[in-house]
PDB file of N, CA and C in Angstrom:
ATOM      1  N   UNK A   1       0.842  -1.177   0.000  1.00  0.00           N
ATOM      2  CA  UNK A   1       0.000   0.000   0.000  1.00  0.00           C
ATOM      3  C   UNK A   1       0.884   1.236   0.000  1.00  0.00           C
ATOM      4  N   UNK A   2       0.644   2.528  -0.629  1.00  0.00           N
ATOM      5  CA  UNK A   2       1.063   3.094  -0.587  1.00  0.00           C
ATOM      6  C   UNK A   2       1.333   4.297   0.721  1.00  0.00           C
ATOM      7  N   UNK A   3       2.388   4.848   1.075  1.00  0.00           N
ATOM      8  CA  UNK A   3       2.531   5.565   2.445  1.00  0.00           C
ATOM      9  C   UNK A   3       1.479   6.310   2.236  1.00  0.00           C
ATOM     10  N   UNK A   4       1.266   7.315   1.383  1.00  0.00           N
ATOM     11  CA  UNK A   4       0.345   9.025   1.109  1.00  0.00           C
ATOM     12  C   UNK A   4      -1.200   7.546   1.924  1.00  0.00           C
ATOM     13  N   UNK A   5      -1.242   7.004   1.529  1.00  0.00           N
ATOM     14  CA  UNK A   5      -2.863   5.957   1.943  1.00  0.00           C
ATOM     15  C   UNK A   5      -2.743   6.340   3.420  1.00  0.00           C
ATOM     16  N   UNK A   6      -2.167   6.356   4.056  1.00  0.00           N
ATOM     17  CA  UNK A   6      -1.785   6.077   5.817  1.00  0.00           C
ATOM     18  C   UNK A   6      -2.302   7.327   5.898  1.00  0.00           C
ATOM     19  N   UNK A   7      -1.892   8.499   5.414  1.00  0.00           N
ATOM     20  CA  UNK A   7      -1.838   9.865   5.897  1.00  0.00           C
ATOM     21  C   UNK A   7      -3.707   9.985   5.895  1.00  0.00           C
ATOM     22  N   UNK A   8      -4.651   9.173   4.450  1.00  0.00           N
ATOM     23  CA  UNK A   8      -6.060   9.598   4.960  1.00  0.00           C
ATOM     24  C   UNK A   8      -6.356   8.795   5.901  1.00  0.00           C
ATOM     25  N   UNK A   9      -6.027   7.625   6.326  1.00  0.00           N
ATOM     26  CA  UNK A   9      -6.085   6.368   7.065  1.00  0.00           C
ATOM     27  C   UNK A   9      -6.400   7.494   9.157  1.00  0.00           C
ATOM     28  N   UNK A  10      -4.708   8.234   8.901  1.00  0.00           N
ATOM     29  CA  UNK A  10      -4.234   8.750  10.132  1.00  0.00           C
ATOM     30  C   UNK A  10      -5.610   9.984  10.526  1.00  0.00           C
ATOM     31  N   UNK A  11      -5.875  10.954   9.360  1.00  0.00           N
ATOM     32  CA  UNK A  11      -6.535  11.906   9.399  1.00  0.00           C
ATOM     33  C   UNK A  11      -7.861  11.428   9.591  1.00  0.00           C
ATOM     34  N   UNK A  12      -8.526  10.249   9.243  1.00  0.00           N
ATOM     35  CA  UNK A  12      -9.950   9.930   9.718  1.00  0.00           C
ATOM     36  C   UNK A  12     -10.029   9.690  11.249  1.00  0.00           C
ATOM     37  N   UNK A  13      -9.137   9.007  11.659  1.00  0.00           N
ATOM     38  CA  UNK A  13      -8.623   8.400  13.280  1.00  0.00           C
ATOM     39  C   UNK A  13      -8.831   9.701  13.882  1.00  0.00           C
ATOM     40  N   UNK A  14      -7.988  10.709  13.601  1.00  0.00           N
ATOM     41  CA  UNK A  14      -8.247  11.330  14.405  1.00  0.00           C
ATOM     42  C   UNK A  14      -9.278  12.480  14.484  1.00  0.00           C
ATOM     43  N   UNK A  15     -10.111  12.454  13.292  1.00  0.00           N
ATOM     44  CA  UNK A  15     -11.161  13.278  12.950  1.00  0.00           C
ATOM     45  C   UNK A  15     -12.214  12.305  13.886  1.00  0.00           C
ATOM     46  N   UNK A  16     -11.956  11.313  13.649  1.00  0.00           N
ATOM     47  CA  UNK A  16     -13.373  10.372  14.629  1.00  0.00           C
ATOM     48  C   UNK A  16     -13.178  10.638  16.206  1.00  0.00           C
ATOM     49  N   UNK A  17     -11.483  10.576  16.219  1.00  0.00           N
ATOM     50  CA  UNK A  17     -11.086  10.441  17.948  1.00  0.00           C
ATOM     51  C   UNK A  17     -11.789  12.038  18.613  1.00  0.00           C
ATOM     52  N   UNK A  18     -11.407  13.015  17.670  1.00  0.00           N
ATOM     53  CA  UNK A  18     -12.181  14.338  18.368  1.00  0.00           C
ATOM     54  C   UNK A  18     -13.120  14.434  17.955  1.00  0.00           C
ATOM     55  N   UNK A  19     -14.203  13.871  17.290  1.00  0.00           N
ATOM     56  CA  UNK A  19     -15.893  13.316  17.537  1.00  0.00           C
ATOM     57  C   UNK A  19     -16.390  12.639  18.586  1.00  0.00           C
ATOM     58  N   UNK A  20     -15.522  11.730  18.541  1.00  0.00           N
ATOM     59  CA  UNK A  20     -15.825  10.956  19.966  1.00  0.00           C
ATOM     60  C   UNK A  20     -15.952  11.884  21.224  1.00  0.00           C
ATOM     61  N   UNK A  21     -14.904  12.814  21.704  1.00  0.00           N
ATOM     62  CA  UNK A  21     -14.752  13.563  22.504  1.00  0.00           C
ATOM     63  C   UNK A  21     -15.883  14.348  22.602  1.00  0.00           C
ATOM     64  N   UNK A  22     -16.320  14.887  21.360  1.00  0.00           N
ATOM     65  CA  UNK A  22     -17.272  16.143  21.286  1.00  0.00           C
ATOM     66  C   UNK A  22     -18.562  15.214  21.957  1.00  0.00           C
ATOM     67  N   UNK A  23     -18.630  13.970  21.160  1.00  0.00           N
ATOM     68  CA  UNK A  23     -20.525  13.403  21.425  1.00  0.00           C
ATOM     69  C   UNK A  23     -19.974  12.758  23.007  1.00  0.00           C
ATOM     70  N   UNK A  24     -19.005  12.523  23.927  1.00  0.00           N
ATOM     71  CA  UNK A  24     -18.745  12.554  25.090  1.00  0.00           C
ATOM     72  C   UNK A  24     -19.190  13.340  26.125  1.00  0.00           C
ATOM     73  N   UNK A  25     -18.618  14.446  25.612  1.00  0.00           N
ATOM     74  CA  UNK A  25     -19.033  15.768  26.438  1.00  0.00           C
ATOM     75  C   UNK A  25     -20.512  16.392  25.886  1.00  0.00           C
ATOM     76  N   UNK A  26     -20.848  15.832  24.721  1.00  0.00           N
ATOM     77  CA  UNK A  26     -22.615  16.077  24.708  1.00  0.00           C
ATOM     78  C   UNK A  26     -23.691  15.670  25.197  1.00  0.00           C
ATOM     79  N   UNK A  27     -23.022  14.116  25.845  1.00  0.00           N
ATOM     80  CA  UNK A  27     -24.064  13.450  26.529  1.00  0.00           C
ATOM     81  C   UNK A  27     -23.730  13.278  28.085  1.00  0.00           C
ATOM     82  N   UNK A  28     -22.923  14.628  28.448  1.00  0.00           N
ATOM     83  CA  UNK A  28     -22.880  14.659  29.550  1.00  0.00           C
ATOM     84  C   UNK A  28     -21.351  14.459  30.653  1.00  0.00           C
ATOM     85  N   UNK A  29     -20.521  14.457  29.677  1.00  0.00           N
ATOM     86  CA  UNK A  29     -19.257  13.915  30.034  1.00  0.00           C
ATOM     87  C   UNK A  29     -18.231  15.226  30.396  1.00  0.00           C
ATOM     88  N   UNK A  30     -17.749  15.308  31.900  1.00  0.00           N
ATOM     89  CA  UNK A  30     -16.771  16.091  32.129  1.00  0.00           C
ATOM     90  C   UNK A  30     -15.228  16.205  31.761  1.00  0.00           C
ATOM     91  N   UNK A  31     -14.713  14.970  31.630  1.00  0.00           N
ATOM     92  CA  UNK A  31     -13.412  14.964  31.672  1.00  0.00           C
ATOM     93  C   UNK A  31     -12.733  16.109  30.471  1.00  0.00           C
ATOM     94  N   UNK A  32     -11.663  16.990  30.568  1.00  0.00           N
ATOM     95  CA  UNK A  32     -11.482  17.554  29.550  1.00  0.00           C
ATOM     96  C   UNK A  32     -12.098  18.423  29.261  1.00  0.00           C
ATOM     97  N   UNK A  33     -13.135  18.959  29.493  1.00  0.00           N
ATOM     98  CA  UNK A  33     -14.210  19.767  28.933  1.00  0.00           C
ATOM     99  C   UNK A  33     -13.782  21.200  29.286  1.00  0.00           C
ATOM    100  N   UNK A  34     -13.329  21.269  30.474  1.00  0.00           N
ATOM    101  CA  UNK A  34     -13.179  22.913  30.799  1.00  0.00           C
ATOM    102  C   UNK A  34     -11.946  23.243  29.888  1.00  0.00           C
ATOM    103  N   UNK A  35     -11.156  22.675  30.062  1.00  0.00           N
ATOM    104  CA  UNK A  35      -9.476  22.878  29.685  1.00  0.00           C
ATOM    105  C   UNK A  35      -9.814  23.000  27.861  1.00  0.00           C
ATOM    106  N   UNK A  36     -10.691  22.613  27.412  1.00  0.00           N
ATOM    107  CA  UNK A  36     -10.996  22.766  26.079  1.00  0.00           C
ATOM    108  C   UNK A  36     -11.889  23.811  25.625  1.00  0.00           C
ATOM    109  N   UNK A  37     -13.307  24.061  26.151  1.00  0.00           N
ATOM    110  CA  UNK A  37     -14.134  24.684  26.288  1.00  0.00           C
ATOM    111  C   UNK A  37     -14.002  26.126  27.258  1.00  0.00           C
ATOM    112  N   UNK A  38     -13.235  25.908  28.342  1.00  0.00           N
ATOM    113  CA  UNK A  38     -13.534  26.808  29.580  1.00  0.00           C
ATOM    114  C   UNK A  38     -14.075  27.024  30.707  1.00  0.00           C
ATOM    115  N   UNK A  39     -13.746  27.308  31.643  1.00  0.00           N
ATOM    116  CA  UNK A  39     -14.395  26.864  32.831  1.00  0.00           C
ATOM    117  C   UNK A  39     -15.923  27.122  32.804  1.00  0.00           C
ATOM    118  N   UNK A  40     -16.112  27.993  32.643  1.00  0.00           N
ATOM    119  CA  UNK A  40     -17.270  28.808  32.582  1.00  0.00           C
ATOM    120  C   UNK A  40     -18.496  27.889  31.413  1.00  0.00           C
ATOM    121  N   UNK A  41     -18.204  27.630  30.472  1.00  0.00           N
ATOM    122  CA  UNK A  41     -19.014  27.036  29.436  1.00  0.00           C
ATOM    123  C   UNK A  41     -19.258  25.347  30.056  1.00  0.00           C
ATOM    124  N   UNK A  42     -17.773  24.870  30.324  1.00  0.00           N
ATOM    125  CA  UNK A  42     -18.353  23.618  30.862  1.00  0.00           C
ATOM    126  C   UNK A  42     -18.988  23.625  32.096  1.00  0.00           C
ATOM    127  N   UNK A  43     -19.251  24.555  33.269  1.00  0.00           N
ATOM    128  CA  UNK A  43     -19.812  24.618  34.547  1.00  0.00           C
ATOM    129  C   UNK A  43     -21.520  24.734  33.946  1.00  0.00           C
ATOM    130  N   UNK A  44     -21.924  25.589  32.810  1.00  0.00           N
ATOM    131  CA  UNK A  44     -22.683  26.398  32.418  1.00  0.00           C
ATOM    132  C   UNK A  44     -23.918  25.406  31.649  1.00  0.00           C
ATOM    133  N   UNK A  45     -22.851  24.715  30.364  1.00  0.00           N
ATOM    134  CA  UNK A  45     -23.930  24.399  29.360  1.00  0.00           C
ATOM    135  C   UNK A  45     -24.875  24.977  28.672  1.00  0.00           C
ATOM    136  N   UNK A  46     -24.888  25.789  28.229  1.00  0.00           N
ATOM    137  CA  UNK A  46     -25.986  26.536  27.821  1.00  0.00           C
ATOM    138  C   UNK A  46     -26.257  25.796  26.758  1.00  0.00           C
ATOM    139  N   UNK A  47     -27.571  25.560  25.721  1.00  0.00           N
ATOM    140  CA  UNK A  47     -28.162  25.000  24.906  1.00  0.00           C
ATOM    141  C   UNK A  47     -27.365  24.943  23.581  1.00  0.00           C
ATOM    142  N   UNK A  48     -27.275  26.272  23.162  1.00  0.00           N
ATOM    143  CA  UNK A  48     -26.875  26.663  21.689  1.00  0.00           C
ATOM    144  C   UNK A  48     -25.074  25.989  22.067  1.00  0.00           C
ATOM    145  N   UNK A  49     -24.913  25.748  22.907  1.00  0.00           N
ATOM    146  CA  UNK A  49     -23.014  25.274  22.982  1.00  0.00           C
ATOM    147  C   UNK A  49     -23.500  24.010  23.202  1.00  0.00           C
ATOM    148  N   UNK A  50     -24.041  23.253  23.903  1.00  0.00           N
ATOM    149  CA  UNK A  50     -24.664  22.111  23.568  1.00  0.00           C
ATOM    150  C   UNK A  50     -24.441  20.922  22.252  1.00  0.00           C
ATOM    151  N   UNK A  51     -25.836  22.083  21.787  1.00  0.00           N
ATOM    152  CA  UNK A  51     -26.246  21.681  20.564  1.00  0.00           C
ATOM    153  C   UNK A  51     -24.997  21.932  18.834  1.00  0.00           C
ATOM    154  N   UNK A  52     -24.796  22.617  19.129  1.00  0.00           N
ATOM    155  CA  UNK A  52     -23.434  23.530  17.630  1.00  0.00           C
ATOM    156  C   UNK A  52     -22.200  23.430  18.397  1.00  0.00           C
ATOM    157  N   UNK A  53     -22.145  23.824  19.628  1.00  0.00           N
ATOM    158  CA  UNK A  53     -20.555  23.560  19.957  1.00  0.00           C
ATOM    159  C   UNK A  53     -19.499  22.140  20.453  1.00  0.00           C
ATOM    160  N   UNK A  54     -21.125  21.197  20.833  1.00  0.00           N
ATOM    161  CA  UNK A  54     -20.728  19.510  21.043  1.00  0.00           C
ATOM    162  C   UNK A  54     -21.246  18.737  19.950  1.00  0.00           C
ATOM    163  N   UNK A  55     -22.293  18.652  19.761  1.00  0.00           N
ATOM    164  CA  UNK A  55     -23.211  17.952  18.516  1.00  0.00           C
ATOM    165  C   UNK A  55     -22.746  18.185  17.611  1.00  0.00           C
ATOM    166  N   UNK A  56     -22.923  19.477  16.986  1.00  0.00           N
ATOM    167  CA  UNK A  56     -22.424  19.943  15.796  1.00  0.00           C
ATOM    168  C   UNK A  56     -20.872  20.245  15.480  1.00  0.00           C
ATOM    169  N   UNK A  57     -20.154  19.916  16.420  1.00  0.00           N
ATOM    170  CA  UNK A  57     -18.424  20.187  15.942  1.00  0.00           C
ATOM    171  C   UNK A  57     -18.198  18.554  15.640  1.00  0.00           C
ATOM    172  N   UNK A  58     -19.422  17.634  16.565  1.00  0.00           N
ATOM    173  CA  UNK A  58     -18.825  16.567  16.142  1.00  0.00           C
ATOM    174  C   UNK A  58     -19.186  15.942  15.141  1.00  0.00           C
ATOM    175  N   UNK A  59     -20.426  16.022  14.782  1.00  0.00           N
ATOM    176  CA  UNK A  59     -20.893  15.813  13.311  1.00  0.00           C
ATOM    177  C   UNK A  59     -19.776  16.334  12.606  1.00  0.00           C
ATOM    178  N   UNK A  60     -19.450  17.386  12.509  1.00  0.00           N
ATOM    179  CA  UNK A  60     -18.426  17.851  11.436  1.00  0.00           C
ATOM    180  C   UNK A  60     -17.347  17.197  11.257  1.00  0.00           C
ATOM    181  N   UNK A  61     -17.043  16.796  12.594  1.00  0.00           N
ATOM    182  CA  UNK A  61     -15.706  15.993  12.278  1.00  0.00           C
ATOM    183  C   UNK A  61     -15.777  14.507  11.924  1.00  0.00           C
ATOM    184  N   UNK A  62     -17.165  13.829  11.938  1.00  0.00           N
ATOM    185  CA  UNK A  62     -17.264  13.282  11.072  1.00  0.00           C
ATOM    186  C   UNK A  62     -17.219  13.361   9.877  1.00  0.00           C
ATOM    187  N   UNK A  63     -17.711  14.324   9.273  1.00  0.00           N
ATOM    188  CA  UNK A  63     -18.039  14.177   7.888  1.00  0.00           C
ATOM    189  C   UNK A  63     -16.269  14.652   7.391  1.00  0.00           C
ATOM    190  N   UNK A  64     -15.928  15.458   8.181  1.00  0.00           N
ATOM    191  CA  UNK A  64     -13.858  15.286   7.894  1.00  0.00           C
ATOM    192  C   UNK A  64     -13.297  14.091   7.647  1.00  0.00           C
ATOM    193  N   UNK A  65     -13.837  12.988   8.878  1.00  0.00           N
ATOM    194  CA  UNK A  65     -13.232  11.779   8.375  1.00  0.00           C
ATOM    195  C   UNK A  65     -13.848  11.359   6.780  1.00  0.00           C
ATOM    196  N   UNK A  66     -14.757  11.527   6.577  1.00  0.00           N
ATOM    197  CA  UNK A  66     -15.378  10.616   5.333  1.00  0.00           C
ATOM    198  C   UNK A  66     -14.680  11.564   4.545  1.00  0.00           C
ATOM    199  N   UNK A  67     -14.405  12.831   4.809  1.00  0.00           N
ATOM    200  CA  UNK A  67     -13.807  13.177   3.423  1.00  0.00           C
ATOM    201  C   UNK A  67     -12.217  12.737   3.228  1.00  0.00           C
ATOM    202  N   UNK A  68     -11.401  12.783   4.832  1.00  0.00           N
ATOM    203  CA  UNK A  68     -10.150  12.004   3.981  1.00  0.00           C
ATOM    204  C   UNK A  68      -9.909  10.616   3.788  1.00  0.00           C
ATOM    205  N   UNK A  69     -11.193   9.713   3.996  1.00  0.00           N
ATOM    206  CA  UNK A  69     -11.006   8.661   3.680  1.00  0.00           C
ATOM    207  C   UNK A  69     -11.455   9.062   2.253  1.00  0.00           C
ATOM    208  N   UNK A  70     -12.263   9.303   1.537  1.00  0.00           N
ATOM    209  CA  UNK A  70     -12.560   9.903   0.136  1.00  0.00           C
ATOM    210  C   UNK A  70     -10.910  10.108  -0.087  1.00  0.00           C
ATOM    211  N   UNK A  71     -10.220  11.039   0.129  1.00  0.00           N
ATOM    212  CA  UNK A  71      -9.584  11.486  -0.679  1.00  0.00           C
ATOM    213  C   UNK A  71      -8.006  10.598  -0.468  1.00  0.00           C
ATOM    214  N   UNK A  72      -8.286   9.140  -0.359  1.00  0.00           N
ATOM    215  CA  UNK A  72      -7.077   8.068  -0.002  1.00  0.00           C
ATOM    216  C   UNK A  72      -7.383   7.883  -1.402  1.00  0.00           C
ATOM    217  N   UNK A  73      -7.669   8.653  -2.445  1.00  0.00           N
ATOM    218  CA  UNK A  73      -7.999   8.477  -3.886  1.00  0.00           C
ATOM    219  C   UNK A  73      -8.350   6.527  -4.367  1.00  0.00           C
ATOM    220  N   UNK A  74      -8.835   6.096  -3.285  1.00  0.00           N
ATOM    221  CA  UNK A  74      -9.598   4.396  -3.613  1.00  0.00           C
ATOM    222  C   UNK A  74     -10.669   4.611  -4.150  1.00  0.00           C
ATOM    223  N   UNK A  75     -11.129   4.530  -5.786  1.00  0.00           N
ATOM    224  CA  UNK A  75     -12.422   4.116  -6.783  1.00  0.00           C
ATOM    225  C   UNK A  75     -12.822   5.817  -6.554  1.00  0.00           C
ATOM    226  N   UNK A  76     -11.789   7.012  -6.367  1.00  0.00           N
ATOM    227  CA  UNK A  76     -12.747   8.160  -6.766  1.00  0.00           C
ATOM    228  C   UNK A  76     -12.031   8.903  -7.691  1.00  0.00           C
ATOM    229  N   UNK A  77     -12.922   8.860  -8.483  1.00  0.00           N
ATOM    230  CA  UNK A  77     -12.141   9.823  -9.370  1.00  0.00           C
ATOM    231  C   UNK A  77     -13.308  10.906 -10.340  1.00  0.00           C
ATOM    232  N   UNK A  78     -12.698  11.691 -10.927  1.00  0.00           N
ATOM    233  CA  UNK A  78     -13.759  12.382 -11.430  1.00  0.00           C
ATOM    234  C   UNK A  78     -14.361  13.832 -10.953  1.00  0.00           C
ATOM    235  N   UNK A  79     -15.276  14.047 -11.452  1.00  0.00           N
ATOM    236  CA  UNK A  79     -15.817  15.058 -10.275  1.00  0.00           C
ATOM    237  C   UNK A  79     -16.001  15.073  -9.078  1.00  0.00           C
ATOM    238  N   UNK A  80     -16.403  13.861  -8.784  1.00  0.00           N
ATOM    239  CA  UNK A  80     -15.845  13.645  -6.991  1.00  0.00           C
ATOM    240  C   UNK A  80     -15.042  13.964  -6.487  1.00  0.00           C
ATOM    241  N   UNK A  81     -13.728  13.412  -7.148  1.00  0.00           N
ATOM    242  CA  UNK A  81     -12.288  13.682  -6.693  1.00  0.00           C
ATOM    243  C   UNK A  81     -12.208  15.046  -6.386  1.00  0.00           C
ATOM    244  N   UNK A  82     -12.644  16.141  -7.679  1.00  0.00           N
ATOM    245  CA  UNK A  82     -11.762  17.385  -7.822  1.00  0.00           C
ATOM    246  C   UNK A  82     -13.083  18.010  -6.430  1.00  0.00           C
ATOM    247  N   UNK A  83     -14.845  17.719  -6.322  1.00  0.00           N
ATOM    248  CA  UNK A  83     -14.809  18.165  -4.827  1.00  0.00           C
ATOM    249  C   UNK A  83     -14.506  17.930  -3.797  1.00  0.00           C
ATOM    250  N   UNK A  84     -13.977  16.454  -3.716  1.00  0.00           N
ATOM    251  CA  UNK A  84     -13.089  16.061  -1.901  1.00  0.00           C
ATOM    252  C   UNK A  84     -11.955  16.974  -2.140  1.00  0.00           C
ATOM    253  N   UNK A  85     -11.366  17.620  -3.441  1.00  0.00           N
ATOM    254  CA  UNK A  85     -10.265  18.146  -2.831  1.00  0.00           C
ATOM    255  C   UNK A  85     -10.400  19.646  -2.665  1.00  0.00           C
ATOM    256  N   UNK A  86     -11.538  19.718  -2.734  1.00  0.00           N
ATOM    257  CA  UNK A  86     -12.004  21.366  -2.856  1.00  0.00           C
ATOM    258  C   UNK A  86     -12.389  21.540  -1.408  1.00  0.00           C
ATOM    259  N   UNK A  87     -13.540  20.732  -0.824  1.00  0.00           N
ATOM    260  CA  UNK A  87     -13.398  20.045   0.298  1.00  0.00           C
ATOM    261  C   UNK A  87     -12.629  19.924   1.447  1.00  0.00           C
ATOM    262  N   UNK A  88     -11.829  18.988   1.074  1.00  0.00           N
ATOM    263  CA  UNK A  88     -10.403  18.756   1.598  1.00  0.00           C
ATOM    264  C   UNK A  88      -9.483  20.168   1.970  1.00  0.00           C
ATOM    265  N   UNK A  89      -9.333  20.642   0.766  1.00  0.00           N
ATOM    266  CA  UNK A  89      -8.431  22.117   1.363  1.00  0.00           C
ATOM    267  C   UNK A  89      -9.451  23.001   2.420  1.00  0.00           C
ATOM    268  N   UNK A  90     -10.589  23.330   2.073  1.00  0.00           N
ATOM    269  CA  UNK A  90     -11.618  23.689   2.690  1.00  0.00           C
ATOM    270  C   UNK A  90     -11.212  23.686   4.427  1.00  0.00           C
ATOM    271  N   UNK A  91     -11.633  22.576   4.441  1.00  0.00           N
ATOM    272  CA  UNK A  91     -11.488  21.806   5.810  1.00  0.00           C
ATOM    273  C   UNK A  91     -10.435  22.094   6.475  1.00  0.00           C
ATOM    274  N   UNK A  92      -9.434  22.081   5.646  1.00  0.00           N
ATOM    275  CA  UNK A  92      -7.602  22.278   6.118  1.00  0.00           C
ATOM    276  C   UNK A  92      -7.156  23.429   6.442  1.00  0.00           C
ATOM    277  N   UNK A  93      -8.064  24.410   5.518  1.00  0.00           N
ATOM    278  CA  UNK A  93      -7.746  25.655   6.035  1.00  0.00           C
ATOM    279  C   UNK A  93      -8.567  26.472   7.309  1.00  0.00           C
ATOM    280  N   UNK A  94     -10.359  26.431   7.498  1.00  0.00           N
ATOM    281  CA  UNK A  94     -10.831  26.384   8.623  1.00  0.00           C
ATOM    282  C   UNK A  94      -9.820  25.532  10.150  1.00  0.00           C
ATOM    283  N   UNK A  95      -9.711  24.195   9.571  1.00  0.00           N
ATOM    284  CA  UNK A  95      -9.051  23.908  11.128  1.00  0.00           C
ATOM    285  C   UNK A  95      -8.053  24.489  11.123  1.00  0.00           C
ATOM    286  N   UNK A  96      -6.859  25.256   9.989  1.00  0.00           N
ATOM    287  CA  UNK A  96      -5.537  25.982  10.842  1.00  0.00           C
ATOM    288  C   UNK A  96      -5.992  27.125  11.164  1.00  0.00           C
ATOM    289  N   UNK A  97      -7.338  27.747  11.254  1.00  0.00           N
ATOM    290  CA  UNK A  97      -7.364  28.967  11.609  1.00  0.00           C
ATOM    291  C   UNK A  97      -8.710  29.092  12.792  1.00  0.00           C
ATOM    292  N   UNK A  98      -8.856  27.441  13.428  1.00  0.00           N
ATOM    293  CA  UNK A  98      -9.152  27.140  15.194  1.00  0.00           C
ATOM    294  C   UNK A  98      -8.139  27.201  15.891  1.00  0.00           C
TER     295      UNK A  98
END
């Protein structure tokens, strides 16, 4: 297999591993939460951080993983391809600028 394969392999892992975290701390889970969030938000909970700042960051980082498993270029090609990589940069550039 080729190495570049590992790198979407590595990037889904850990797009799932900080999903996991997010739907953790959505259903109620402290560990980590302040030191990430803030004292104040994790003491707090308010709804809309809840809902978009646990739920919804982790949905997203699902759909991150599916896109770099997409873009381990296995059976895509085409117009697909050229939007996982539109996508792909997308994604790459929002998370360097969290």
């Amino acid at each position: 297999m080729k190495s570049s394969r590992w790198y979407g392999y590595l990037a889904a892992g850990w797009a799932t591993i900080f999903a996991s975290a997010h739907f953790f701390w959505a259903l109620g889970g402290k560990v980590g939460l302040d030191i990430s969030a803030g004292q104040r938000l994790a003491d707090e909970r308010p709804g809309w951080f809840v809902a978009g700042g646990l739920w919804g960051v982790g949905c997203l980082c699902l759909i991150g993983a599916s896109v770099a498993l997409g873009l381990r270029r296995r059976g895509v090609d085409g117009r697909l391809w050229g939007y996982l990589k539109v996508l792909g940069w997308g994604i790459g550039g929002v998370a360097t600028q969290v």
